[in-house]
N, C-alpha and C. Protein backbone atom coordinates (compact mmCIF):
# COMPACT_ATOMS: atom_id res chain seq x y z
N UNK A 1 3.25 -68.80 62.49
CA UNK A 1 3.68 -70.18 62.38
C UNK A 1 2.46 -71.07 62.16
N UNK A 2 2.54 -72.24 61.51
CA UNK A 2 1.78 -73.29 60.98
C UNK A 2 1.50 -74.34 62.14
N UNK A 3 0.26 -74.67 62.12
CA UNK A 3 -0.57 -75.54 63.36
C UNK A 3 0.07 -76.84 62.90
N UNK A 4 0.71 -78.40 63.36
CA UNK A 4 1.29 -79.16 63.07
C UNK A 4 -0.07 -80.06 62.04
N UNK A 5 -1.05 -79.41 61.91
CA UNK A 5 -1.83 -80.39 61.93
C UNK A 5 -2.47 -79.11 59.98
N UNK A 6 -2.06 -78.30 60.12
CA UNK A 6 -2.35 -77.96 58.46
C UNK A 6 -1.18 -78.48 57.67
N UNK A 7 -2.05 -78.36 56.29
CA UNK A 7 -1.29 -79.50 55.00
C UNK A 7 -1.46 -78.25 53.89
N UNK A 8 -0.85 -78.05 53.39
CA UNK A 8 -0.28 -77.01 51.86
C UNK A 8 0.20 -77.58 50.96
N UNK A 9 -0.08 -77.51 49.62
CA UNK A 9 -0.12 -77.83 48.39
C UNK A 9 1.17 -77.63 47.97
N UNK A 10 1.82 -78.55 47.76
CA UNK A 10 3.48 -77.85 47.11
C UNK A 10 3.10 -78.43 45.36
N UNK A 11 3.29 -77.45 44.70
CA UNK A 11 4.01 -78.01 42.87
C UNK A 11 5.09 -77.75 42.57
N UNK A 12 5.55 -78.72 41.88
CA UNK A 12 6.66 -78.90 41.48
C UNK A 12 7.36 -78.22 39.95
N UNK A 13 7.22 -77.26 39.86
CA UNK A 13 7.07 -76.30 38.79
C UNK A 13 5.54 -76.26 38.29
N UNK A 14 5.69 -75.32 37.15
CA UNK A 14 4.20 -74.52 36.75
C UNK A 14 3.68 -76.54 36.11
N UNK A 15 3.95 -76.90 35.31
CA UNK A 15 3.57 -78.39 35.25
C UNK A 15 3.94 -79.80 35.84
N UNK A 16 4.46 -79.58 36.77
CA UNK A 16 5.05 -81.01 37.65
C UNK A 16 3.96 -81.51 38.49
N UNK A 17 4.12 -82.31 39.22
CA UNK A 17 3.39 -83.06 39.51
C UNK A 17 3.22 -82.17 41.17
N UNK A 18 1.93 -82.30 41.48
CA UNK A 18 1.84 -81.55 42.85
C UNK A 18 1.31 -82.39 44.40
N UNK A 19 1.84 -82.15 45.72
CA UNK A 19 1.15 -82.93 46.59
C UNK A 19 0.74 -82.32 47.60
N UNK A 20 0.42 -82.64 48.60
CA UNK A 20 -0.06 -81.98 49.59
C UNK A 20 1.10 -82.68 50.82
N UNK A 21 1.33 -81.51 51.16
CA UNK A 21 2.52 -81.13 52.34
C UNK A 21 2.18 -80.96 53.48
N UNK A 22 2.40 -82.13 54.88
CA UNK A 22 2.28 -81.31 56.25
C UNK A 22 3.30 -80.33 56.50
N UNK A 23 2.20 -79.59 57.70
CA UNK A 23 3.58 -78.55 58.69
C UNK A 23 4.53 -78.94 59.11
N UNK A 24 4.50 -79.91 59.50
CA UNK A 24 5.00 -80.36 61.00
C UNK A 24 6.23 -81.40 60.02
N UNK A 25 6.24 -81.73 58.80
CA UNK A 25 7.03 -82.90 58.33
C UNK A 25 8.10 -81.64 57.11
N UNK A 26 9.34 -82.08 57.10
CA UNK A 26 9.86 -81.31 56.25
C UNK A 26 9.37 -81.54 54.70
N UNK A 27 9.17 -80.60 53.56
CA UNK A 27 9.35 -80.77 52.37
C UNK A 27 9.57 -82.28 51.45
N UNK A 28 10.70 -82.71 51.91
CA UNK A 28 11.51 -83.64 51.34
C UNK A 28 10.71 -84.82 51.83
N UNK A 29 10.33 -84.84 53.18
CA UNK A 29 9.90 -86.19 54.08
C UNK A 29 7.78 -86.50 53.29
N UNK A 30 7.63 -85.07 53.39
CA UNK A 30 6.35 -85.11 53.33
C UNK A 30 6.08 -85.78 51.18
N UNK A 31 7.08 -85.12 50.39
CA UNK A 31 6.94 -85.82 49.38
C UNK A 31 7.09 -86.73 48.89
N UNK A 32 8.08 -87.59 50.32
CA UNK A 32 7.90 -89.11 49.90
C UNK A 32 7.22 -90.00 50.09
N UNK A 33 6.43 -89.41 51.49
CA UNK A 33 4.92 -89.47 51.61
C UNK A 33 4.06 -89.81 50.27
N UNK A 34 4.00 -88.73 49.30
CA UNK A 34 2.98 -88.74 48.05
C UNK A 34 3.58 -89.51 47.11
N UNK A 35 5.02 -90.11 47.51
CA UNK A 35 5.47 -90.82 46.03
C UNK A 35 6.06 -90.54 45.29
N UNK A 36 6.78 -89.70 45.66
CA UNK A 36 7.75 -88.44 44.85
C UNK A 36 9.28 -88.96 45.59
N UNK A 37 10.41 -88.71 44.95
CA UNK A 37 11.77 -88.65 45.41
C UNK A 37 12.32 -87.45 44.46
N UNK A 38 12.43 -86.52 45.94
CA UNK A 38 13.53 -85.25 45.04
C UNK A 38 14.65 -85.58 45.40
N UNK A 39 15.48 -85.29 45.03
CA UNK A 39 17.04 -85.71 45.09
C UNK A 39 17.79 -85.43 46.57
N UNK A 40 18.42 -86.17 46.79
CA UNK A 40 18.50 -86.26 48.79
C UNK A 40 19.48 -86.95 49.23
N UNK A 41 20.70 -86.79 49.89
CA UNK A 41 21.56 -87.25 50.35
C UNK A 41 21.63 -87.64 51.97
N UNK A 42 22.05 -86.41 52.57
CA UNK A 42 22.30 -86.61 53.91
C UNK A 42 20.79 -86.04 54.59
N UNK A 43 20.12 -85.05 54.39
CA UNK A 43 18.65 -85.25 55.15
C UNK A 43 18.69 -84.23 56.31
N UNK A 44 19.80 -83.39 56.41
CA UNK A 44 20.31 -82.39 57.18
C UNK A 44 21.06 -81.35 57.36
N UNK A 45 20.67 -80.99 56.06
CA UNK A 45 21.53 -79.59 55.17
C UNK A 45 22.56 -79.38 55.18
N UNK A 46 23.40 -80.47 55.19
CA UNK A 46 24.82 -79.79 54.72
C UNK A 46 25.02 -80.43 53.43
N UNK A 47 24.67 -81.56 52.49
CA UNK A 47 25.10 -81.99 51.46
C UNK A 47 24.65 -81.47 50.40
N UNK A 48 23.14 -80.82 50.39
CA UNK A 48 22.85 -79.39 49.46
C UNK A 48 22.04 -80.66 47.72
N UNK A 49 22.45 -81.72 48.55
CA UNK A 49 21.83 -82.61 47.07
C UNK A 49 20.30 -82.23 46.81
N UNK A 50 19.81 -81.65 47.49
CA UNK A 50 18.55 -81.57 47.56
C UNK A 50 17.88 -80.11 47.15
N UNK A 51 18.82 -79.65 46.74
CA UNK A 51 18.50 -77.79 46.66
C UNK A 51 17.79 -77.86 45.30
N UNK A 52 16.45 -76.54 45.87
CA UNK A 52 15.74 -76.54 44.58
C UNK A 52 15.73 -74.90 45.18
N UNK A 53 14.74 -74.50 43.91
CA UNK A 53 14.34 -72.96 43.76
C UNK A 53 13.08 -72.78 44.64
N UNK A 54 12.61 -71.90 45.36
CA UNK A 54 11.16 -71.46 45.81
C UNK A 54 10.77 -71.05 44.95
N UNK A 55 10.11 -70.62 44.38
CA UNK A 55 8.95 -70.40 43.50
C UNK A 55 8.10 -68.84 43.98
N UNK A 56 7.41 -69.92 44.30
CA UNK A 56 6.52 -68.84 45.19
C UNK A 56 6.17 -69.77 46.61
N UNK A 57 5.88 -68.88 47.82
CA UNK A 57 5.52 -69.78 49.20
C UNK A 57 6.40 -69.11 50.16
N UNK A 58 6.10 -69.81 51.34
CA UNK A 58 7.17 -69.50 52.42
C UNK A 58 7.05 -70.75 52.97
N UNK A 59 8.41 -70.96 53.29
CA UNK A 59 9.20 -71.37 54.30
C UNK A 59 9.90 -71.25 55.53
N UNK A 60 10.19 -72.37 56.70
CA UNK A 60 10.84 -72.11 57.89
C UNK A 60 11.90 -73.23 57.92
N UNK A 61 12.40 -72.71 58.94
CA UNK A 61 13.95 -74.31 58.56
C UNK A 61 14.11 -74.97 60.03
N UNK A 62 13.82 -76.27 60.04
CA UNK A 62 14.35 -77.14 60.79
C UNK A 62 15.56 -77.16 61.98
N UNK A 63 16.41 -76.39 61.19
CA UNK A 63 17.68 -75.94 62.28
C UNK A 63 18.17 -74.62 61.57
N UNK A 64 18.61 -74.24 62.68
CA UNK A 64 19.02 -72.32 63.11
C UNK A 64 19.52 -72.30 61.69
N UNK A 65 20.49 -72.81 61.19
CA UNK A 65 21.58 -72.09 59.57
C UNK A 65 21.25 -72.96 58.73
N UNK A 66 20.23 -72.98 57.81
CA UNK A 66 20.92 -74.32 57.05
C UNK A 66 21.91 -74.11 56.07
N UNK A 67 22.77 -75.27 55.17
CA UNK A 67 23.34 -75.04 54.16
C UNK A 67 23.18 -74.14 53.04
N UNK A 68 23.21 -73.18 53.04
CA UNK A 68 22.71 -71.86 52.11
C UNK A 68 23.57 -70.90 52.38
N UNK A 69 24.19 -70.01 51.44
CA UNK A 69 24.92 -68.72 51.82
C UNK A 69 23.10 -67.83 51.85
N UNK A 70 24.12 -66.45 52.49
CA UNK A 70 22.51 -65.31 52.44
C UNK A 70 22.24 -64.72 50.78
N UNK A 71 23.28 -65.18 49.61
CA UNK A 71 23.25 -64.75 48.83
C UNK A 71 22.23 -65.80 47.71
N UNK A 72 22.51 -66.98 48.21
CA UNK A 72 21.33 -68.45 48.22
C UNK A 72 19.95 -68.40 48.34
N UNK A 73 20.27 -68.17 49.04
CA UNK A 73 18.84 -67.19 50.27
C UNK A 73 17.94 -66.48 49.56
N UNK A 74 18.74 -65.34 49.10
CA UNK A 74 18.26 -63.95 48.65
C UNK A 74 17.65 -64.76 46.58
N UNK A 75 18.12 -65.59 46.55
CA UNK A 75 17.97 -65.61 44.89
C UNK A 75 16.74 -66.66 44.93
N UNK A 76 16.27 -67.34 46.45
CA UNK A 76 14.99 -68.19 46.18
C UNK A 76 15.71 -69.75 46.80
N UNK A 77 16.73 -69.83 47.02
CA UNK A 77 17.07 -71.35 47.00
C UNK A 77 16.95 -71.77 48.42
N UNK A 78 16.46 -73.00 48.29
CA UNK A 78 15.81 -74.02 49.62
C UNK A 78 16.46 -74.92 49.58
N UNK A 79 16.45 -76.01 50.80
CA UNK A 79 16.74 -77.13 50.79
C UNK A 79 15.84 -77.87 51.40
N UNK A 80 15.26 -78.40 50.78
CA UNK A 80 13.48 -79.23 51.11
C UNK A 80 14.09 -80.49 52.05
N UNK A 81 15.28 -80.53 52.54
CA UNK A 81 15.22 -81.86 53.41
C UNK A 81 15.43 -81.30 55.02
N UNK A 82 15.11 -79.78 54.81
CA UNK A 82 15.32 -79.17 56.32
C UNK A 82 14.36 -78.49 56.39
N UNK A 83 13.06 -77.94 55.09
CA UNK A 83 12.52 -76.65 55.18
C UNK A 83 11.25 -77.49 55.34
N UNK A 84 10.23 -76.43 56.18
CA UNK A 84 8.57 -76.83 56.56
C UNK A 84 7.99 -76.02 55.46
N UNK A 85 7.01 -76.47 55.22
CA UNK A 85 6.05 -75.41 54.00
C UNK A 85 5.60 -74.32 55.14
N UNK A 86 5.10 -73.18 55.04
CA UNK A 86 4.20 -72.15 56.10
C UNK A 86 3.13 -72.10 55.01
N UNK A 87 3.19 -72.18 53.91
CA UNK A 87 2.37 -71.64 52.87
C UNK A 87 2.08 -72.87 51.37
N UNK A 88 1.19 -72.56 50.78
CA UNK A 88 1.53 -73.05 49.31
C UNK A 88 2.64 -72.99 48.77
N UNK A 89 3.07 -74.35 48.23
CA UNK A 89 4.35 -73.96 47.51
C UNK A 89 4.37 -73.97 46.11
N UNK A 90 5.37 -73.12 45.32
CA UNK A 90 5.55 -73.90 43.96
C UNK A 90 7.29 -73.79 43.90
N UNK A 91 7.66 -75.14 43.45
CA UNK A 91 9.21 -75.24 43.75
C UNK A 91 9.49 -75.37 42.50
N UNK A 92 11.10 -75.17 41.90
CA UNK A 92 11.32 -75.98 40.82
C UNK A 92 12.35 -76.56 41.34
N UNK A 93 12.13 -78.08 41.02
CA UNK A 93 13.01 -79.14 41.45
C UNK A 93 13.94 -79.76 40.22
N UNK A 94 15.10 -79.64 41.15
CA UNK A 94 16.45 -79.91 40.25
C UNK A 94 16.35 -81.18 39.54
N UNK A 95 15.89 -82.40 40.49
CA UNK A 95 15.67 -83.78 40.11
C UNK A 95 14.60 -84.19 40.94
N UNK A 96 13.94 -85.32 40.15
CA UNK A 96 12.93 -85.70 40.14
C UNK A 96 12.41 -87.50 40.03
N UNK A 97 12.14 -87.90 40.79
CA UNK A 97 11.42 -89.01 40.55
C UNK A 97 10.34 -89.38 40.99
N UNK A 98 9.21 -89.28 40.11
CA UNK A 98 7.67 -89.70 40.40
C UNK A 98 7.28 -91.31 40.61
N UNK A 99 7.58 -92.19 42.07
CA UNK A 99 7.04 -93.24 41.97
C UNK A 99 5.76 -93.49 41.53
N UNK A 100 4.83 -92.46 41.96
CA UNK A 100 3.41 -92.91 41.50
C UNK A 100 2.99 -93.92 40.28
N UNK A 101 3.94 -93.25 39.30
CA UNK A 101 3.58 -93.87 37.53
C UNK A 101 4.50 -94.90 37.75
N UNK A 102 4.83 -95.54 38.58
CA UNK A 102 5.75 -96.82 38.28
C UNK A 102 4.63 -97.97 39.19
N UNK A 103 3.40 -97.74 39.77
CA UNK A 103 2.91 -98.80 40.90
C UNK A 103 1.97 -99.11 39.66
């Protein structure tokens, strides 16, 4: 398990835009941090608006089940508004909005 206090690199596919991720903050929370909005509804895995692919990396989840079958699971799919980075990530994200280029 990850010290609350290390930060991991998530990208957002092989050319998307990339940020740096705490442990301790989920996926979703920590990229709005950098200025990023991935697509996000309820913020507690059951509305699934937020599902992207893992890539490569590992992950841990926020609460015991999240919204995912094991067959979900098994093919790479996350839900970044429940999951902690453990590792580098590279995700591909369904939707996307980069505030950065709008300040």
């Amino acid at each position: 398990m990850s010290d609350a206090g290390d930060r991991f690199t998530v990208a957002l596919g092989p050319s998307g835009p990339a940020y740096q991720a705490r442990a301790d903050l989920t996926i979703l929370q920590s990229a709005r941090e950098a200025g990023l909005l991935l697509a996000s509804s309820c913020r507690n895995g059951s509305c699934r608006a937020c599902i992207c692919r893992l890539v490569s990396g590992r992950v841990r989840y926020a609460i015991e089940w999240p919204g995912l079958s094991a067959e979900e699971k098994a093919e790479g799919l996350i839900l970044p508004c429940v999951a902690l980075p453990e590792s580098a990530l590279v995700l591909q994200a369904l939707k996307l909005v980069d505030l950065r280029s709008t300040r």
